[in-house]
N, C-alpha and C. Protein backbone atom coordinates (compact mmCIF):
# COMPACT_ATOMS: atom_id res chain seq x y z
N UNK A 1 -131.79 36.55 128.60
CA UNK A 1 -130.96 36.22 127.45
C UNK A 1 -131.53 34.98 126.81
N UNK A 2 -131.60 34.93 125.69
CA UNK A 2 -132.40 33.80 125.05
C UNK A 2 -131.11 32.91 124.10
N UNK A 3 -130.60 32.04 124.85
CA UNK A 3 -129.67 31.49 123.95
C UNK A 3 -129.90 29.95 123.66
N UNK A 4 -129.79 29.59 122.33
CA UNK A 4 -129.52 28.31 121.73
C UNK A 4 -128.42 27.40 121.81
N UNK A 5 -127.53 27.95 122.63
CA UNK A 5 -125.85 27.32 122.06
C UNK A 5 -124.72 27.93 122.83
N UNK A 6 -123.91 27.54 123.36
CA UNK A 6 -122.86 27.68 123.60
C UNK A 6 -121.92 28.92 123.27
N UNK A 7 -122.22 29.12 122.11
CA UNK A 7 -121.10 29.80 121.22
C UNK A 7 -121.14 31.20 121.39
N UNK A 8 -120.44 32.03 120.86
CA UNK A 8 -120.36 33.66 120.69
C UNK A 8 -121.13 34.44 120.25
N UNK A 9 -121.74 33.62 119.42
CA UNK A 9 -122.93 34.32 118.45
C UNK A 9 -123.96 33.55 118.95
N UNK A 10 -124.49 32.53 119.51
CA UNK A 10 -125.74 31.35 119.29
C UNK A 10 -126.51 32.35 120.99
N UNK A 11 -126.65 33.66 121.03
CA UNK A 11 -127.54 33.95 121.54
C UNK A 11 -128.08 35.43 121.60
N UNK A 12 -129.15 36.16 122.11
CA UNK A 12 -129.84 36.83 121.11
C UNK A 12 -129.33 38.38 121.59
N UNK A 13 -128.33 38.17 122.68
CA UNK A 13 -127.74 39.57 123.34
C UNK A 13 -126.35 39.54 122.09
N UNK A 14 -125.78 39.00 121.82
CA UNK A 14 -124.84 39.01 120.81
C UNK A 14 -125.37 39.50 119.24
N UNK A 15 -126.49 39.22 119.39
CA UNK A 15 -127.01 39.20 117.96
C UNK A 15 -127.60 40.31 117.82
N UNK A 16 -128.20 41.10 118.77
CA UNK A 16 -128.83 42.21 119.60
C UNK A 16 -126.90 43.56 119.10
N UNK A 17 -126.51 43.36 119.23
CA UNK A 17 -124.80 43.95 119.81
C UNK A 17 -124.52 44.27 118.07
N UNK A 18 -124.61 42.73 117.52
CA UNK A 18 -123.96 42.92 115.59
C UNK A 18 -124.93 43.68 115.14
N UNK A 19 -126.32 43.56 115.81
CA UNK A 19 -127.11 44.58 114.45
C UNK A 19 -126.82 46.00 114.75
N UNK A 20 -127.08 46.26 115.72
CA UNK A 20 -127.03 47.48 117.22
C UNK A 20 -125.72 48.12 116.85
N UNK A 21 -124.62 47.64 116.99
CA UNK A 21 -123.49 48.63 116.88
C UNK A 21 -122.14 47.87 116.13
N UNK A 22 -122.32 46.24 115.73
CA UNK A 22 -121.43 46.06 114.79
C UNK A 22 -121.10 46.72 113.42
N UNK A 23 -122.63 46.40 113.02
CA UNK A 23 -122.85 46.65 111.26
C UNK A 23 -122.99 48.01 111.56
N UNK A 24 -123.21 49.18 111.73
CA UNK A 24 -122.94 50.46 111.92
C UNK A 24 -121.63 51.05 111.92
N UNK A 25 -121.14 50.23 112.87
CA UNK A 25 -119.83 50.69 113.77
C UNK A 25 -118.34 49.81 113.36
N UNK A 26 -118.65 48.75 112.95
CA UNK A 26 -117.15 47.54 112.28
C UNK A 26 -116.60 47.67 113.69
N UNK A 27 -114.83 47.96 113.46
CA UNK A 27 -114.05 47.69 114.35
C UNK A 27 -113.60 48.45 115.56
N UNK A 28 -114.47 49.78 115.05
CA UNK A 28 -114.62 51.41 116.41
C UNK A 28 -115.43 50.41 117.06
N UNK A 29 -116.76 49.44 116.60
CA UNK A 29 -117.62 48.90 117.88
C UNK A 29 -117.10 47.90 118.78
N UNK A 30 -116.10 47.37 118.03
CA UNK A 30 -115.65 46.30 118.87
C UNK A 30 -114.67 46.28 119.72
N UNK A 31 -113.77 47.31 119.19
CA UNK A 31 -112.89 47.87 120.52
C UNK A 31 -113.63 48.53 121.49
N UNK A 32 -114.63 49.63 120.88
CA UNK A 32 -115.58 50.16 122.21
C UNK A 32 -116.32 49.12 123.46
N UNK A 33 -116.53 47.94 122.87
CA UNK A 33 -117.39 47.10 124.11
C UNK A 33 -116.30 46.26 124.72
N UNK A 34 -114.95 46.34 123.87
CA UNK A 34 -113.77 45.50 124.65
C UNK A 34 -113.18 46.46 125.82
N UNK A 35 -112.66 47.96 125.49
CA UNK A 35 -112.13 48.87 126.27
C UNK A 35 -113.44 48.98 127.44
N UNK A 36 -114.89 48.97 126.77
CA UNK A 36 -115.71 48.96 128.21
C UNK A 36 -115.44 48.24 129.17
N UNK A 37 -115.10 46.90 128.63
CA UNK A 37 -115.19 46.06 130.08
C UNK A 37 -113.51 46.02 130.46
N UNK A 38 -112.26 45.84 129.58
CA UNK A 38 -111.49 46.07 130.10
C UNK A 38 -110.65 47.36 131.02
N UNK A 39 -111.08 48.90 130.77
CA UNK A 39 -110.82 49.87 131.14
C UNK A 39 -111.67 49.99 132.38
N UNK A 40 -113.32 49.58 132.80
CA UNK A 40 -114.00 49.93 133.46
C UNK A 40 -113.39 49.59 134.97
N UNK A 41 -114.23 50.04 135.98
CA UNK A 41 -113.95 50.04 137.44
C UNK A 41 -113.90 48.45 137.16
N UNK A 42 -112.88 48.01 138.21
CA UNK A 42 -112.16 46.54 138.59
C UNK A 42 -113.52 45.89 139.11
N UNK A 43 -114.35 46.49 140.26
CA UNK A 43 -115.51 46.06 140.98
C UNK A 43 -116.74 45.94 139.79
N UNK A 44 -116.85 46.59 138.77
CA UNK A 44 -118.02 46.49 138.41
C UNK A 44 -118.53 45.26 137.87
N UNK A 45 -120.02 44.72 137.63
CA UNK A 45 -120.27 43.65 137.33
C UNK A 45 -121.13 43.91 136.11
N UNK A 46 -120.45 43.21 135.07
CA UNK A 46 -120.67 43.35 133.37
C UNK A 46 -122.44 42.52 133.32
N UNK A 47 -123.46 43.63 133.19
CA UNK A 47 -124.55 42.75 132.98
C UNK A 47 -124.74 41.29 131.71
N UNK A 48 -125.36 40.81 131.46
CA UNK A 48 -125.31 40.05 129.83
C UNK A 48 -125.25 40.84 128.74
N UNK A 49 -125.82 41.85 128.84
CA UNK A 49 -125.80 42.28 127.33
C UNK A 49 -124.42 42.88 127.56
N UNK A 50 -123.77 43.28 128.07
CA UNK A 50 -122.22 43.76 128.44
C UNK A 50 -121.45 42.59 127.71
N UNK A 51 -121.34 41.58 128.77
CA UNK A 51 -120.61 40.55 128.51
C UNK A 51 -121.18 39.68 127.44
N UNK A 52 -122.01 39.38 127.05
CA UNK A 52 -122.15 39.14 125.19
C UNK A 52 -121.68 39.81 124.32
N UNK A 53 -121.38 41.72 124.48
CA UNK A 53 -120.60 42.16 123.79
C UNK A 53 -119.28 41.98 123.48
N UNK A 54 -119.15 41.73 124.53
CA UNK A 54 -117.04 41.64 125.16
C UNK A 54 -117.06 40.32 124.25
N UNK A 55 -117.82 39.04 124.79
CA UNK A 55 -117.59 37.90 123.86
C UNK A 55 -117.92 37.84 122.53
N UNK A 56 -118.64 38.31 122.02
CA UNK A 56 -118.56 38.43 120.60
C UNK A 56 -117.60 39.21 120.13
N UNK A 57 -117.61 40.46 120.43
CA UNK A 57 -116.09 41.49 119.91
C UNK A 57 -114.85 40.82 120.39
N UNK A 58 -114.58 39.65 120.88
CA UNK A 58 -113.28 39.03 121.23
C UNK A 58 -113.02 38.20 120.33
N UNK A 59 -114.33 37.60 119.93
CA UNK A 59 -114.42 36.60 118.79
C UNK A 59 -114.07 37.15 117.38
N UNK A 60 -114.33 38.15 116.96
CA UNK A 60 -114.67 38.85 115.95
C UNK A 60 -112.47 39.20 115.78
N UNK A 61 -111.92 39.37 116.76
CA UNK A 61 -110.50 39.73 116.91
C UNK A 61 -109.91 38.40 116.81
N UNK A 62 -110.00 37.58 117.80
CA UNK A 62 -109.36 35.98 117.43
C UNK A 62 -109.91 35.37 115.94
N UNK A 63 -111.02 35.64 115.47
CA UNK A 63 -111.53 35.41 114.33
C UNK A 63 -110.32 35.84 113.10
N UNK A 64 -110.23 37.01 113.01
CA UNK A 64 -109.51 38.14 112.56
C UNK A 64 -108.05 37.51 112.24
N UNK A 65 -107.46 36.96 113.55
CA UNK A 65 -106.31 37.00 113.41
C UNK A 65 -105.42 35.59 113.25
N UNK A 66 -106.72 34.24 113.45
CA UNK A 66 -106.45 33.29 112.90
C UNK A 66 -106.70 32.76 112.11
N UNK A 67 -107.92 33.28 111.10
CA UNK A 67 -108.80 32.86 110.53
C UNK A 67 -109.25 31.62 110.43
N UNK A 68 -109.94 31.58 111.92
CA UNK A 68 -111.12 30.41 112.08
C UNK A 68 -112.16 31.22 112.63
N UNK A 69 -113.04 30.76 111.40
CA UNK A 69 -114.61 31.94 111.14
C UNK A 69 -115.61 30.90 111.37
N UNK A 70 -115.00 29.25 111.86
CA UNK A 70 -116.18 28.64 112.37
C UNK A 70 -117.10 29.06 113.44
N UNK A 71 -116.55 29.91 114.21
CA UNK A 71 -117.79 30.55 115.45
C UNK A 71 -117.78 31.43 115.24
N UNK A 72 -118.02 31.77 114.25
CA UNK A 72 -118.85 32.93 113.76
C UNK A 72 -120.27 33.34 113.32
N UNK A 73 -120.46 32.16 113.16
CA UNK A 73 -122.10 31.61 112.84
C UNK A 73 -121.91 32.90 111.25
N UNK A 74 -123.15 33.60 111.48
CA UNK A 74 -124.39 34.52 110.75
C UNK A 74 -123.08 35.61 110.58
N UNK A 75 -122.32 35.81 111.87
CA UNK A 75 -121.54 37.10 111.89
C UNK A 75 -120.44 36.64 111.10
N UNK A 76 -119.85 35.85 110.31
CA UNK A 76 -118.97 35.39 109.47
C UNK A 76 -118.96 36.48 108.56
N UNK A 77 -120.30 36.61 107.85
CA UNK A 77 -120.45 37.70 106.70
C UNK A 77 -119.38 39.06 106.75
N UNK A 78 -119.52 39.48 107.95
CA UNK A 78 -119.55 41.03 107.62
C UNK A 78 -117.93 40.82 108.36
N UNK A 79 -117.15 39.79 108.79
CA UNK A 79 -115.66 39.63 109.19
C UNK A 79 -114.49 39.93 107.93
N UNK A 80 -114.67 39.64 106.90
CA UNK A 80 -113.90 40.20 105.52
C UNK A 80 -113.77 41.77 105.67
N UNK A 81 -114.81 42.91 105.41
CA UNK A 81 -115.08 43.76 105.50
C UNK A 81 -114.47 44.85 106.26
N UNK A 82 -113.64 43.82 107.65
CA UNK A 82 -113.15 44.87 108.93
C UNK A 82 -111.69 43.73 109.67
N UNK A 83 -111.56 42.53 108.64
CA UNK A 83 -110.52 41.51 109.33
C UNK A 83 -109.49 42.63 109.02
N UNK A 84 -108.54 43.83 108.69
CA UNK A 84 -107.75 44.03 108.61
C UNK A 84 -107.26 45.10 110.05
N UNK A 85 -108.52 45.95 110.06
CA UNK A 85 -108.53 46.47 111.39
C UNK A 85 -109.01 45.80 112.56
N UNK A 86 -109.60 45.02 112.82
CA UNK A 86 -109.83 43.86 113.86
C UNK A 86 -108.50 42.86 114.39
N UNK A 87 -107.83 42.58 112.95
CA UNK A 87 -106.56 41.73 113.51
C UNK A 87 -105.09 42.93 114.15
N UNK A 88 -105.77 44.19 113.80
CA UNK A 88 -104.73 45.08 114.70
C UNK A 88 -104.11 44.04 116.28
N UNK A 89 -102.47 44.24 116.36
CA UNK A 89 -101.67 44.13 116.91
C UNK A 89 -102.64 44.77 118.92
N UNK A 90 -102.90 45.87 118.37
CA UNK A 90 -103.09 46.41 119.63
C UNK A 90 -104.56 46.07 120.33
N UNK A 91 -105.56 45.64 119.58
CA UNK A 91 -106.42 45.10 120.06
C UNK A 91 -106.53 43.78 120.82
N UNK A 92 -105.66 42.81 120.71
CA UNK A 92 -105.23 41.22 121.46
C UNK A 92 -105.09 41.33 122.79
N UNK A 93 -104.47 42.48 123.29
CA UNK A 93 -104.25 42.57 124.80
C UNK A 93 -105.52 43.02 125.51
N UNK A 94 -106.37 44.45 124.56
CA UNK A 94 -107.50 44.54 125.79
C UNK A 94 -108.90 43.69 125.13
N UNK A 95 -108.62 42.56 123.99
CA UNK A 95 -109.73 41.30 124.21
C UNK A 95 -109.03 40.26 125.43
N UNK A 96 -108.15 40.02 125.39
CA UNK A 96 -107.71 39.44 126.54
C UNK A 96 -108.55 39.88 127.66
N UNK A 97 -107.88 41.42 128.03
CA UNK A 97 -108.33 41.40 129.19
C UNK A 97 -109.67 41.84 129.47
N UNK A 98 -110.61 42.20 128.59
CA UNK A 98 -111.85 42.19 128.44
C UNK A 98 -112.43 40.70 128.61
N UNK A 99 -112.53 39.56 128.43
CA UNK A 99 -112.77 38.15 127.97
C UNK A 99 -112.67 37.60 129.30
N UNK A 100 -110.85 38.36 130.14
CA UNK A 100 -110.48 37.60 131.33
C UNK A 100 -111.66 38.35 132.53
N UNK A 101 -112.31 39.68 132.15
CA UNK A 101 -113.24 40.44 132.82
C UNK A 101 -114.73 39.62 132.87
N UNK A 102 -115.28 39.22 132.08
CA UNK A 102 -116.40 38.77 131.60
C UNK A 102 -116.13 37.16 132.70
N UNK A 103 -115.12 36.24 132.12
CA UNK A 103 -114.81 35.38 132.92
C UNK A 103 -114.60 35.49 134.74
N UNK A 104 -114.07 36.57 135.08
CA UNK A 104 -114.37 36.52 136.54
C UNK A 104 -115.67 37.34 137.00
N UNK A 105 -115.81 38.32 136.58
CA UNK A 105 -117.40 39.05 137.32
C UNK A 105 -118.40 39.59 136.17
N UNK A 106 -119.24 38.67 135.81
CA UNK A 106 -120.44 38.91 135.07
C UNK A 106 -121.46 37.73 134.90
N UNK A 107 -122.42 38.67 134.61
CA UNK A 107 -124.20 37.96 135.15
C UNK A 107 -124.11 36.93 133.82
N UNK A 108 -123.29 37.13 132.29
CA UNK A 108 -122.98 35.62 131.13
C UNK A 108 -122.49 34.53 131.91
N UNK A 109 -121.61 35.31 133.25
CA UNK A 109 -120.43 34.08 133.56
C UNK A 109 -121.66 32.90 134.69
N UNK A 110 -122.49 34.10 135.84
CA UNK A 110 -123.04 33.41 136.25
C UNK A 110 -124.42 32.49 136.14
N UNK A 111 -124.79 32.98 134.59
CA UNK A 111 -126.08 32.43 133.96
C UNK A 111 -125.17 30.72 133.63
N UNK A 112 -124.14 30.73 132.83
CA UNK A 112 -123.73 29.72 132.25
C UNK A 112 -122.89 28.83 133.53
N UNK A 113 -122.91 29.12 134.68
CA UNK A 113 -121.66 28.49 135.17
C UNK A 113 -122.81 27.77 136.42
N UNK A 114 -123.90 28.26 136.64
CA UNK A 114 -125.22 27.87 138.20
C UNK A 114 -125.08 26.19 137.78
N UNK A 115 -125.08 25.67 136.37
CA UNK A 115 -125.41 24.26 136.54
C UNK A 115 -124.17 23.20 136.46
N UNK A 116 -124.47 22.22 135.70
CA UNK A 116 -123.34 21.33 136.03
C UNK A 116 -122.57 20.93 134.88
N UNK A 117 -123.20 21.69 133.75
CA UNK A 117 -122.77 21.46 131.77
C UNK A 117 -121.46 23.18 132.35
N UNK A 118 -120.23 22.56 132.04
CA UNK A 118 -119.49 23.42 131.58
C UNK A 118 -118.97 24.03 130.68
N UNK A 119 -119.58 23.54 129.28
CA UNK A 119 -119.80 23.68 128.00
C UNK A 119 -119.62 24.75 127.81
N UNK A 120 -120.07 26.03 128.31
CA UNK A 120 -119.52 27.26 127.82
C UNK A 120 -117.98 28.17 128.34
N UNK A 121 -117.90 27.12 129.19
CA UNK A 121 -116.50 27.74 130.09
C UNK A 121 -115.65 27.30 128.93
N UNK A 122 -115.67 25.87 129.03
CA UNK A 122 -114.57 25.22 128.28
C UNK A 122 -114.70 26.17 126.33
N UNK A 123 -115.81 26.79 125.92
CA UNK A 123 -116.02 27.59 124.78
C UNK A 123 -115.18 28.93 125.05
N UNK A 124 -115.17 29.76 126.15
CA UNK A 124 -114.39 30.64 126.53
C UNK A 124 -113.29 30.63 126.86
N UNK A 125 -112.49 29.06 127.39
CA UNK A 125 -111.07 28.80 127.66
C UNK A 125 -110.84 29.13 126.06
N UNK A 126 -111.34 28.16 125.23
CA UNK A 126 -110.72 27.95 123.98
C UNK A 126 -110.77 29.24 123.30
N UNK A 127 -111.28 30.29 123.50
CA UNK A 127 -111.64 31.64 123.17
C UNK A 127 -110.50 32.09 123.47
N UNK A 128 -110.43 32.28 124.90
CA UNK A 128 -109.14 32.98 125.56
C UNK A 128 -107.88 32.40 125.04
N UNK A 129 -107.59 30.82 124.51
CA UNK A 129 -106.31 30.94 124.32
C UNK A 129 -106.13 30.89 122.42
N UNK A 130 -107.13 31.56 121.93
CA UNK A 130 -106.92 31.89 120.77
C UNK A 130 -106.37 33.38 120.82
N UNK A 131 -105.80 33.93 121.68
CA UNK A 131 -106.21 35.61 121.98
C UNK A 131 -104.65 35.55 122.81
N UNK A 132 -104.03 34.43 122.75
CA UNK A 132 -103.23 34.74 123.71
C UNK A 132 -102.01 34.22 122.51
């Protein structure tokens, strides 16, 4: 994973995800990579490009529904376009629990969490309680 930054978008499996199946797909893609990780087997472990999906399509919903499009970077653009089906009612619960998936078993959680900068946890708390 080649990342610059902290954020939802600032690395290249996220960015990989918006060209790949956002801009194609709008808000069918973003529930699809949220229901992946939230519906999937309890045991399974969300590779990065998994869990960059889940975190960006979580973002793209808290984005949606508060409108703060500051972490949005590049993907700001195309949030107008699909904020009406993205801020759907029924999508908040499985970014939740997609987000709370990514946060306990995945290879994003354990790339960002091996050192001693918690900088991206504390980016995903603040994630999670935009969603809640």
């Amino acid at each position: 994973m080649g990342a610059w930054g902290r954020g939802s978008f600032e690395n290249d499996s996220a960015l990989d995800w918006l060209e790949n199946a956002f801009k194609p797909g709008g808000a069918a893609a973003v529930e699809a990579a949220l229901r992946y990780a939230a519906e999937g087997p309890e045991d399974a472990y969300l590779d990065v490009d998994e869990a960059s999906a889940v975190v960006a399509a979580a973002e793209f919903v808290a984005a949606a529904r508060d409108g703060d499009v500051s972490r949005l970077g590049v993907a700001g653009n195309y949030l107008a376009a699909h904020r009406s089906a993205l801020a759907s009612p029924h999508l908040v619960p499985v970014a939740r629990q997609a987000l709370d998936r990514v946060l306990r078993k995945s290879e994003l959680r354990d790339l960002w969490t091996e050192g001693p900068d918690q900088g991206w946890l504390n980016e995903m708390n603040s994630l999670s309680a935009r969603l809640r």
